[in-house]
C-alpha atoms as a PDB file:
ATOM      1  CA  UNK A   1     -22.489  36.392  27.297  1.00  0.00           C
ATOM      2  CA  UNK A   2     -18.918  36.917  26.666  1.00  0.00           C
ATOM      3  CA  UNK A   3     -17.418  39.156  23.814  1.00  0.00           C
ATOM      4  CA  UNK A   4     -14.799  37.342  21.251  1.00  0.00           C
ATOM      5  CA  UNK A   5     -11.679  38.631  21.483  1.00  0.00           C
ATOM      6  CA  UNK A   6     -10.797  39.107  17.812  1.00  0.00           C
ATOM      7  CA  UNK A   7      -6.867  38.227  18.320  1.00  0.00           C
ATOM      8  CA  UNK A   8      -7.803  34.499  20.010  1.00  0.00           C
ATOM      9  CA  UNK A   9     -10.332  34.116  17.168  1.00  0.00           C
ATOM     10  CA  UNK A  10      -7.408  35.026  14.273  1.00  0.00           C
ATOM     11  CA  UNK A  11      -5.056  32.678  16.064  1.00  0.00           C
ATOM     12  CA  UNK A  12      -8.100  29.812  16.595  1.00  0.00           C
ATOM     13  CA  UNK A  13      -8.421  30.255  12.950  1.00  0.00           C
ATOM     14  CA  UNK A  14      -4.677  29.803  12.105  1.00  0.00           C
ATOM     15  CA  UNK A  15      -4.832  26.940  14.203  1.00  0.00           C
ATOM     16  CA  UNK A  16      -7.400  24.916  12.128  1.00  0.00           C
ATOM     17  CA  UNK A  17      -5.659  26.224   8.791  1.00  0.00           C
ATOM     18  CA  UNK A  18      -2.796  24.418  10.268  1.00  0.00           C
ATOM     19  CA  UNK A  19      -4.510  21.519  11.181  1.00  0.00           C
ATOM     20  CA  UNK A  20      -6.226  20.871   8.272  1.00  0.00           C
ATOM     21  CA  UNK A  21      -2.898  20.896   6.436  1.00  0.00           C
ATOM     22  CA  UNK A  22      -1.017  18.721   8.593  1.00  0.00           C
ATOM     23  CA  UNK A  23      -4.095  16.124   8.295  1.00  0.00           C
ATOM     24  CA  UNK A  24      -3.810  16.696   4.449  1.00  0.00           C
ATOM     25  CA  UNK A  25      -0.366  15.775   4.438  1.00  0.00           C
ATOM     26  CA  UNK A  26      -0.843  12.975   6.579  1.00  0.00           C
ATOM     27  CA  UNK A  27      -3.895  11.752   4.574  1.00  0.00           C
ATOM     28  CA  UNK A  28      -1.815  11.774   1.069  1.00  0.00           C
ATOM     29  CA  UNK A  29       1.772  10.031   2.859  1.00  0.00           C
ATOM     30  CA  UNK A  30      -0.765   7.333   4.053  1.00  0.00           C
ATOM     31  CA  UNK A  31      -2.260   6.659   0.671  1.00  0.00           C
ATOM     32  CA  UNK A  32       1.114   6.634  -0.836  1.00  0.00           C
ATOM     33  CA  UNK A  33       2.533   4.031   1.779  1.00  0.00           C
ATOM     34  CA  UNK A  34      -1.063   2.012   0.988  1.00  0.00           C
ATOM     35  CA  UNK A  35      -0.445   2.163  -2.924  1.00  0.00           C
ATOM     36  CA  UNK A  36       3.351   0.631  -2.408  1.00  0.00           C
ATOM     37  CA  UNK A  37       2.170  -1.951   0.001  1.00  0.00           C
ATOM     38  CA  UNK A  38      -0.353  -3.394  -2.136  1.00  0.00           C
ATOM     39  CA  UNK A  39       2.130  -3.286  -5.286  1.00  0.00           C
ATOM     40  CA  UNK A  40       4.478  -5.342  -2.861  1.00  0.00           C
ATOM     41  CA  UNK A  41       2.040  -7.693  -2.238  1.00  0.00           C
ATOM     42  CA  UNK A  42       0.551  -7.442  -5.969  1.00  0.00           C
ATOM     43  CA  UNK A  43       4.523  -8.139  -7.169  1.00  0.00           C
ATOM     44  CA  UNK A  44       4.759 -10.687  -4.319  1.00  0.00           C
ATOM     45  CA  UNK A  45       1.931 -12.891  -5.256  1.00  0.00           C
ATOM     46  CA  UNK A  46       2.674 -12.711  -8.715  1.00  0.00           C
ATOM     47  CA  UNK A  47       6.156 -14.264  -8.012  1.00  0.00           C
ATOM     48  CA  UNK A  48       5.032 -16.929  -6.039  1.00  0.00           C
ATOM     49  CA  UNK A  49       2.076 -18.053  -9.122  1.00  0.00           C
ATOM     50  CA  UNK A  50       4.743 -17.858 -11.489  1.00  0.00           C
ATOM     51  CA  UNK A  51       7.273 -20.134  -9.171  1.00  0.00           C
ATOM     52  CA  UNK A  52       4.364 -22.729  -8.280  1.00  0.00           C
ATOM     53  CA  UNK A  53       3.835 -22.601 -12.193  1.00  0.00           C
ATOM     54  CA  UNK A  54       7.444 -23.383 -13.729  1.00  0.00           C
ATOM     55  CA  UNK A  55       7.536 -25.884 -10.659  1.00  0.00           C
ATOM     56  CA  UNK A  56       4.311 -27.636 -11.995  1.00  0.00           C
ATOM     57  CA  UNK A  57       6.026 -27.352 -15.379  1.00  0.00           C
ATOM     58  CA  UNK A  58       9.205 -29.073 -14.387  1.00  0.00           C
ATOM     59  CA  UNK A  59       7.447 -31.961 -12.236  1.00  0.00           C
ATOM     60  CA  UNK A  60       4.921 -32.795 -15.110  1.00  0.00           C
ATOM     61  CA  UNK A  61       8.330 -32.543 -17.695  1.00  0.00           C
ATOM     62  CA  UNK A  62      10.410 -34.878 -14.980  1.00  0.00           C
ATOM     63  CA  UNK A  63       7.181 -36.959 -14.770  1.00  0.00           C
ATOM     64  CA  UNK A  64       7.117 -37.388 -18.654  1.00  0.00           C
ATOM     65  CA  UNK A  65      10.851 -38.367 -18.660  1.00  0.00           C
ATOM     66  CA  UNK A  66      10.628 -40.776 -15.874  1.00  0.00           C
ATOM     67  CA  UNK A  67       7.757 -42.773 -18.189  1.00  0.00           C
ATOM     68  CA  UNK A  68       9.706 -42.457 -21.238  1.00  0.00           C
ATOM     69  CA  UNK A  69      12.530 -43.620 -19.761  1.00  0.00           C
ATOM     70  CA  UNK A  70      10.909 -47.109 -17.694  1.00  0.00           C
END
């Protein structure tokens, strides 16, 4: 068998440290990105329901006038 050389073992060590913060990091700046693309989309569709609704309530309004007006 072959001894561990207790320098290559501190630096393996470091290494992972490292690693594991970098995927941290990474791991948080992706749920961040996630959390402002859904409150796009959640903003998004909320826009478009409230268009399609005030354009409902103007065609049933129009459709109203046009039959009050024959």
């Amino acid at each position: 068998m072959s001894e561990i050389d207790p320098v290559e073992f501190g630096k393996l060590i470091g290494s992972m440290q490292h690693l594991t913060t970098s995927i941290t990091t990474l791991t948080e700046k992706v749920e961040t990105l996630e959390n402002k693309l859904n409150t796009g989309r959640g903003f998004i569709l909320g826009l478009t329901i409230a268009a399609a609704g005030v354009g409902g309530s103007v065609g049933a309004y129009m459709h109203k006038l046009g039959e009050i007006l024959k």
